[in-house]
C-alpha atoms as a PDB file:
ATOM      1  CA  UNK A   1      15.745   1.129 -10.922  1.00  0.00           C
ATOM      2  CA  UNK A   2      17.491   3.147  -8.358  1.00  0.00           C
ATOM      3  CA  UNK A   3      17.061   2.037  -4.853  1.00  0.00           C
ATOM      4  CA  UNK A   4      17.702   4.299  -1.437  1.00  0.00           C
ATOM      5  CA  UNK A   5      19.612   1.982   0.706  1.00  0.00           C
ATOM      6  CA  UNK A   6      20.494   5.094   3.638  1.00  0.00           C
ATOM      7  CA  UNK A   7      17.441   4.238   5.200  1.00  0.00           C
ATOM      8  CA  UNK A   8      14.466   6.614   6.265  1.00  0.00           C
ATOM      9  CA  UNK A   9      15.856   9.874   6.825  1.00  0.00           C
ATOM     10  CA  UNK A  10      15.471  11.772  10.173  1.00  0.00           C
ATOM     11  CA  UNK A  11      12.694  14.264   8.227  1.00  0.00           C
ATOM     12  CA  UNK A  12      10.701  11.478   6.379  1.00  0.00           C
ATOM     13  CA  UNK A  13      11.773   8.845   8.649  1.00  0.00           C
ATOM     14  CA  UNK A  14       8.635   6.612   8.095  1.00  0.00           C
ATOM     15  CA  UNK A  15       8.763   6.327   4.452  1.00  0.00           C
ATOM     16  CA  UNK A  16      10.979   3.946   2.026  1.00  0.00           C
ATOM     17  CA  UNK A  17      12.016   5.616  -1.589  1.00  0.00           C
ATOM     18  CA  UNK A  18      12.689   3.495  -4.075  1.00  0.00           C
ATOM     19  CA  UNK A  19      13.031   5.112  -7.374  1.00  0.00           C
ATOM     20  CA  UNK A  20      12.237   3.959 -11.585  1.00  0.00           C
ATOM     21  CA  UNK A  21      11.938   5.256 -14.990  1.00  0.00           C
ATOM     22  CA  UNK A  22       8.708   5.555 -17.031  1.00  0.00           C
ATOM     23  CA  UNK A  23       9.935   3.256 -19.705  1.00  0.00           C
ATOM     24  CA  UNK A  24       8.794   2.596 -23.190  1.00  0.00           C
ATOM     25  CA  UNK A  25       6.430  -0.185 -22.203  1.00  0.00           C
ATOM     26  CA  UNK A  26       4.736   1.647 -19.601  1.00  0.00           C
ATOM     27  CA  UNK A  27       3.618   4.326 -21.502  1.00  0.00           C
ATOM     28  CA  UNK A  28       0.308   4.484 -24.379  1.00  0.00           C
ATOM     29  CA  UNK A  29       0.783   6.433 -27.721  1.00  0.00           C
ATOM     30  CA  UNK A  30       0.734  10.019 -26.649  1.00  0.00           C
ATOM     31  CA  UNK A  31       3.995   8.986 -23.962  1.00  0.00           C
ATOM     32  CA  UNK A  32       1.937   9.216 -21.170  1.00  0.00           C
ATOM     33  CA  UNK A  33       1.942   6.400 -18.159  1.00  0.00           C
ATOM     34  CA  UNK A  34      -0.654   4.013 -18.069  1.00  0.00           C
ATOM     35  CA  UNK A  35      -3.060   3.093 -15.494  1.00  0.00           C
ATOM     36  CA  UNK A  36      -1.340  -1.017 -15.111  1.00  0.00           C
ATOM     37  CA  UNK A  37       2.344   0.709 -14.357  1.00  0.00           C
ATOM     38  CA  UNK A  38       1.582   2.299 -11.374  1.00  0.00           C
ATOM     39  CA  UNK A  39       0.703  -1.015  -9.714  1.00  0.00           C
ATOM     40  CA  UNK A  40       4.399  -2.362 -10.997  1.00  0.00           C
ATOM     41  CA  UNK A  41       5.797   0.717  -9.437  1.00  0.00           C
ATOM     42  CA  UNK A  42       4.096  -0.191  -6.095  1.00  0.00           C
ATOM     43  CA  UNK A  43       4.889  -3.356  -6.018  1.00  0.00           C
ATOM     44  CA  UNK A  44       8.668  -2.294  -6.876  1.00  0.00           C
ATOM     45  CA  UNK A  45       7.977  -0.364  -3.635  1.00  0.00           C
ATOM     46  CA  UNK A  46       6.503  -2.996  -1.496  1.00  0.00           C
ATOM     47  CA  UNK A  47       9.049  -5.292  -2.279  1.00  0.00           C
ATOM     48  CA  UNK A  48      11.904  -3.646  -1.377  1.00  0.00           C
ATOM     49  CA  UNK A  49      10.344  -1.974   1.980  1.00  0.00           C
ATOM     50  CA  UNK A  50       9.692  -5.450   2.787  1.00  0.00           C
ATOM     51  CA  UNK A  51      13.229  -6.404   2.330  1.00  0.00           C
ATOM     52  CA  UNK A  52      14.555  -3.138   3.726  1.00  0.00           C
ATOM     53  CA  UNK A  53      12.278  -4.521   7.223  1.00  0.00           C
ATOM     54  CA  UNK A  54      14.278  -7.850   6.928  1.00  0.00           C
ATOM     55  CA  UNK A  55      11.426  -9.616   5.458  1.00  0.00           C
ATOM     56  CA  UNK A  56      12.880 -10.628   1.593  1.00  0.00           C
ATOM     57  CA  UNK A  57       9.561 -12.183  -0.220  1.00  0.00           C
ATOM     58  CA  UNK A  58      12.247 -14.740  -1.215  1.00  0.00           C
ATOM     59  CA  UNK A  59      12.404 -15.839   2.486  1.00  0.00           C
ATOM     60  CA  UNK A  60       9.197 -14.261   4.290  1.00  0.00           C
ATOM     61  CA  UNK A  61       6.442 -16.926   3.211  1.00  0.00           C
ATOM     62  CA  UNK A  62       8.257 -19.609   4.874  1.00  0.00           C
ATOM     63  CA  UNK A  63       9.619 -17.811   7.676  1.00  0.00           C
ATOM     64  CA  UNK A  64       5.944 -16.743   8.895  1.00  0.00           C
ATOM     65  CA  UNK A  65       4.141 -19.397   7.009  1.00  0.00           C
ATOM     66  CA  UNK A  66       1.978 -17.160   5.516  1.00  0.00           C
ATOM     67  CA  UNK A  67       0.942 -15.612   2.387  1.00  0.00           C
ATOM     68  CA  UNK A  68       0.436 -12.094   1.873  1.00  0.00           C
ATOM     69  CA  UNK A  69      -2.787 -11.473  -0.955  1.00  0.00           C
ATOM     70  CA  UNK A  70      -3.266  -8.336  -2.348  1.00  0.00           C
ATOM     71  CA  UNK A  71      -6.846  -7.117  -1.628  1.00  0.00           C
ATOM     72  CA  UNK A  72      -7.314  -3.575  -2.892  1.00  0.00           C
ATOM     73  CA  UNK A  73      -5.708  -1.273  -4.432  1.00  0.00           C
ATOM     74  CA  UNK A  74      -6.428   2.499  -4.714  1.00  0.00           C
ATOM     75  CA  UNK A  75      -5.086   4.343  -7.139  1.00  0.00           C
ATOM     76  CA  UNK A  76      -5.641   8.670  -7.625  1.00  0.00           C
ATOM     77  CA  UNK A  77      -4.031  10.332 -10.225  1.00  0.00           C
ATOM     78  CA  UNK A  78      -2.723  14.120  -9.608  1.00  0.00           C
ATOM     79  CA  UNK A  79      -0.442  14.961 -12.488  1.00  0.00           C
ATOM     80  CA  UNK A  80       0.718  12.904 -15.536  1.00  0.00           C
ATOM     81  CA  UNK A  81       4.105  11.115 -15.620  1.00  0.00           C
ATOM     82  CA  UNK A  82       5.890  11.067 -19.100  1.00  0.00           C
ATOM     83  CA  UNK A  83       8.064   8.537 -20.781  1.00  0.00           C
ATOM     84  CA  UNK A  84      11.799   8.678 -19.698  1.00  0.00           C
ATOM     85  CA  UNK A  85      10.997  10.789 -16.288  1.00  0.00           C
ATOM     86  CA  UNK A  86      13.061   9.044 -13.434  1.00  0.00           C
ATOM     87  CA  UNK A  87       9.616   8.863 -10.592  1.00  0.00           C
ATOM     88  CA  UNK A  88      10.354   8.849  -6.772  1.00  0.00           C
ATOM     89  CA  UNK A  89       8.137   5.948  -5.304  1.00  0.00           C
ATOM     90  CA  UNK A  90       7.796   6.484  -1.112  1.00  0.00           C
ATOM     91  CA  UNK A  91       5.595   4.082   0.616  1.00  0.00           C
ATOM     92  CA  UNK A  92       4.756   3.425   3.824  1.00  0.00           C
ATOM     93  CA  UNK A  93       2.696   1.728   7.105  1.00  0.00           C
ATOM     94  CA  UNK A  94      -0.571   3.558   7.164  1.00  0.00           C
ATOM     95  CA  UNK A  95      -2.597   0.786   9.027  1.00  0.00           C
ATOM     96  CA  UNK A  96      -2.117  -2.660  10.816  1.00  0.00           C
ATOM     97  CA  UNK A  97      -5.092  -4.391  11.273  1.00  0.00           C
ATOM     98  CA  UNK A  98      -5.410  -8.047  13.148  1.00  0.00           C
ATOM     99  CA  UNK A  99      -4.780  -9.824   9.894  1.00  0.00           C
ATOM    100  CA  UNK A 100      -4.461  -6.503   7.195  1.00  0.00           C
ATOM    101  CA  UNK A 101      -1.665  -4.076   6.255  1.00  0.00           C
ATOM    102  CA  UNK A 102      -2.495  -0.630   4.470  1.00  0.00           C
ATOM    103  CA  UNK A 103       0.336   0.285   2.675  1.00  0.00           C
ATOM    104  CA  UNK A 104       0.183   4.542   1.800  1.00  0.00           C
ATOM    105  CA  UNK A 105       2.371   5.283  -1.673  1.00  0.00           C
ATOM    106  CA  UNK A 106       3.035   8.762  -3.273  1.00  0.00           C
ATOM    107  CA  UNK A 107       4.620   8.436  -6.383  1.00  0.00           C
ATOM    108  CA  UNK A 108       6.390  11.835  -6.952  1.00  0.00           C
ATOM    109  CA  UNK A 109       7.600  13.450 -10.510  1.00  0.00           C
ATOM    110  CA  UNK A 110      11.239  15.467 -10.700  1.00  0.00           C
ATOM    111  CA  UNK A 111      11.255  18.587  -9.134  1.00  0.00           C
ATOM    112  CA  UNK A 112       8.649  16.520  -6.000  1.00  0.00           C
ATOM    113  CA  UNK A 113       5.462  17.515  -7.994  1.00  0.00           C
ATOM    114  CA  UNK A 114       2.432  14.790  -6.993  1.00  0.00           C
ATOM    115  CA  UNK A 115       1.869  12.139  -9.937  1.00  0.00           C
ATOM    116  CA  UNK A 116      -0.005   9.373  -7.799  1.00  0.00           C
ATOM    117  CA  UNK A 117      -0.818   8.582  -4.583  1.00  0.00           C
ATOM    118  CA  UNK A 118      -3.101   5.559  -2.692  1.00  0.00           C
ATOM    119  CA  UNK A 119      -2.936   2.800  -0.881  1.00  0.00           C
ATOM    120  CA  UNK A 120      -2.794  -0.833  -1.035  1.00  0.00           C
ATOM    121  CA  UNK A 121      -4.267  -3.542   1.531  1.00  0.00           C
ATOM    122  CA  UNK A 122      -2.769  -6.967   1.805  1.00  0.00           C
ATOM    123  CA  UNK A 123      -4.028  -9.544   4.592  1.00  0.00           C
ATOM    124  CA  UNK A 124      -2.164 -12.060   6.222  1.00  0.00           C
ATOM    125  CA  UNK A 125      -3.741 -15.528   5.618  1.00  0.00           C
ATOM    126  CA  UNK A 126      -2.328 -19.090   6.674  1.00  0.00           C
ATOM    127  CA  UNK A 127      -0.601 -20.626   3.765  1.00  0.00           C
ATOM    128  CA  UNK A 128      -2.883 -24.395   4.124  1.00  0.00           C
ATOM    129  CA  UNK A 129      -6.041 -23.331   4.877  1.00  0.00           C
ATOM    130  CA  UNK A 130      -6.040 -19.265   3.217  1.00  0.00           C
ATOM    131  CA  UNK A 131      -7.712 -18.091   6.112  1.00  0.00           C
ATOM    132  CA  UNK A 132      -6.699 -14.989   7.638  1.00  0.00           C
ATOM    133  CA  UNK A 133      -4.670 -14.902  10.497  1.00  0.00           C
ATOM    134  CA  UNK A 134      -3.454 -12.516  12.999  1.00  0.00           C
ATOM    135  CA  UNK A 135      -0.597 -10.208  11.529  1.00  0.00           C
ATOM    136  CA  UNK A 136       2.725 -12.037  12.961  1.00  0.00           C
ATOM    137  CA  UNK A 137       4.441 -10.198  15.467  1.00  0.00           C
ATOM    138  CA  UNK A 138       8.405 -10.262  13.811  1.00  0.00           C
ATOM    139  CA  UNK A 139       6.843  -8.727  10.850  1.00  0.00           C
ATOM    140  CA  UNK A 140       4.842  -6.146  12.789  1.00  0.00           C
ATOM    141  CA  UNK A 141       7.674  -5.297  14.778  1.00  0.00           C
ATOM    142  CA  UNK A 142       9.988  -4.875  11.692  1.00  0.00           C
ATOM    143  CA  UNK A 143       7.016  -2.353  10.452  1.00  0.00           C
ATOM    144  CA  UNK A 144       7.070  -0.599  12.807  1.00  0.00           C
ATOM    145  CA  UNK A 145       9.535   2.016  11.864  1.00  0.00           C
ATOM    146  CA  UNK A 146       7.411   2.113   8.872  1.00  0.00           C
ATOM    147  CA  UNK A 147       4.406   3.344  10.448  1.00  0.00           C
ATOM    148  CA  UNK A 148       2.998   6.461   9.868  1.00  0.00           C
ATOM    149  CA  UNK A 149      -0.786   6.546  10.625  1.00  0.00           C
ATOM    150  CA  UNK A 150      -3.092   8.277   7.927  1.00  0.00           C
ATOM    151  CA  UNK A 151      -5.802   9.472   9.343  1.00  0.00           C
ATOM    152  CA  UNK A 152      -8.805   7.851   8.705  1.00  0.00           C
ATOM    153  CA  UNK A 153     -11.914   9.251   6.767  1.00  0.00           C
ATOM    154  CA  UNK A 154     -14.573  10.053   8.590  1.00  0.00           C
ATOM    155  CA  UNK A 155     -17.440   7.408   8.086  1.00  0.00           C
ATOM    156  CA  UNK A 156     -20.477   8.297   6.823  1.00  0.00           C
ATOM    157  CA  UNK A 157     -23.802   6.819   7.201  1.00  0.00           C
ATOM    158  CA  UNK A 158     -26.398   7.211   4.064  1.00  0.00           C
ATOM    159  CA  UNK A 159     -30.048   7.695   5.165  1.00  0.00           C
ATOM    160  CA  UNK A 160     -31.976   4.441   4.029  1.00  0.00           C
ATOM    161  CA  UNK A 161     -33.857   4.279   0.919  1.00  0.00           C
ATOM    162  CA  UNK A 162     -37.957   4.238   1.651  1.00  0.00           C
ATOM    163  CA  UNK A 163     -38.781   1.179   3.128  1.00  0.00           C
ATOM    164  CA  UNK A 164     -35.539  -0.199   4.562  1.00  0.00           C
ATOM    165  CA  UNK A 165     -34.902  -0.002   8.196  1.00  0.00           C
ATOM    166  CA  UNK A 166     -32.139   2.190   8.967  1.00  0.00           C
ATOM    167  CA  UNK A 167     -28.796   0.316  10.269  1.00  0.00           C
ATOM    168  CA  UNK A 168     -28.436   0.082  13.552  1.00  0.00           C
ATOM    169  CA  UNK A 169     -25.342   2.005  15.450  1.00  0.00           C
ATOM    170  CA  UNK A 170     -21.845   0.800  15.888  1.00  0.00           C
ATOM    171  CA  UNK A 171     -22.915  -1.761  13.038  1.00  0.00           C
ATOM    172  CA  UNK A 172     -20.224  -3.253  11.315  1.00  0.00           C
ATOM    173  CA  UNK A 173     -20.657  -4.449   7.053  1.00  0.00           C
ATOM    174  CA  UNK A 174     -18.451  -6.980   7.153  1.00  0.00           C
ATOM    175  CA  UNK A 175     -15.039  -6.531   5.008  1.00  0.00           C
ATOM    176  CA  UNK A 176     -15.848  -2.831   4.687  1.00  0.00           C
ATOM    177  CA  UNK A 177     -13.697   0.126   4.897  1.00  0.00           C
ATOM    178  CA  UNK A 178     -12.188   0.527   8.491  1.00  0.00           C
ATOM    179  CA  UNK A 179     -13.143  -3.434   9.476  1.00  0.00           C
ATOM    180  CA  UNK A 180     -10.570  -3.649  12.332  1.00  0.00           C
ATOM    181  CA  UNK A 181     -11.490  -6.932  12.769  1.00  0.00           C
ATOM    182  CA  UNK A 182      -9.761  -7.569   8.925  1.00  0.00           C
END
């Protein structure tokens, strides 16, 4: 694992880059990456832009008093990675919600072709009770330089089946995408 400790650079100053090999344990028979090691190589990625904000996951749950759940993960593949190819990981702030973080990721083959790209959403929840909380402020704040807003899909609203009442407007489904109440 090969780590880029010069910080975001002036052109891609809201991404971290962490970068890892496709090893012999990530790939299936043909030597081609497997669905399960992209989430290690995010989490590789999450970790360290988490430490590279000052916020260690060795320290951060008892600094904040929180824990930090995984809650989705989406995951769209462009181009397959081999075994032995040395993959760029970037990663980034898309979102802060009140209580939920959408990390962006593009996981990038030599040469900067597209293998993988998504997102990941963790929420902030109090360590006695797991309920979330509000996003503390130090760990916003250390984000911040993170932050590079995606933007946002535009939502669309299905007609409703026969004999359903349509839903209403501004109607929030609770937990749903773009729940900035999460």
């Amino acid at each position: 694992m090969q780590i880029d400790r010069q910080g975001p650079s002036p052109v891609n100053a809201r991404r971290h880059r962490v970068q890892e090999y496709v090893r012999w344990s990530d790939v299936d028979v043909s030597g081609i990456i497997r669905w399960g090691t992209y989430v290690r190589f995010v989490e590789l990625a999450e970790t360290e832009l988490f430490r590279a904000a000052g916020f260690s996951y060795a320290t951060l749950w008892d600094r904040l008093d929180i824990w930090l759940p995984r809650v989705q993960f989406h995951l769209d593949y462009r181009n397959p990675a081999r075994l032995d190819e040395l993959l760029d990981i970037e990663i980034w702030v898309g979102q802060i919600g009140r209580s939920s973080i959408r990390l962006e990721f593009a996981v990038k083959k030599p040469g900067g072709g597209l293998a993988a790209e998504g997102y990941l959403v963790i929420v902030s929840i109090d360590r006695k009770n797991a309920k979330p909380v509000d996003v503390p402020k130090p760990l916003r704040d250390a984000l911040a330089p993170y932050t590079h807003p995606s933007p946002r899909p535009s939502k669309r609203v299905l007609p409703a089946p026969p004999g359903y009442p349509a839903r209403g407007e501004g109607e929030k489904v609770k937990g749903g995408e773009g729940d900035e109440n999460r």
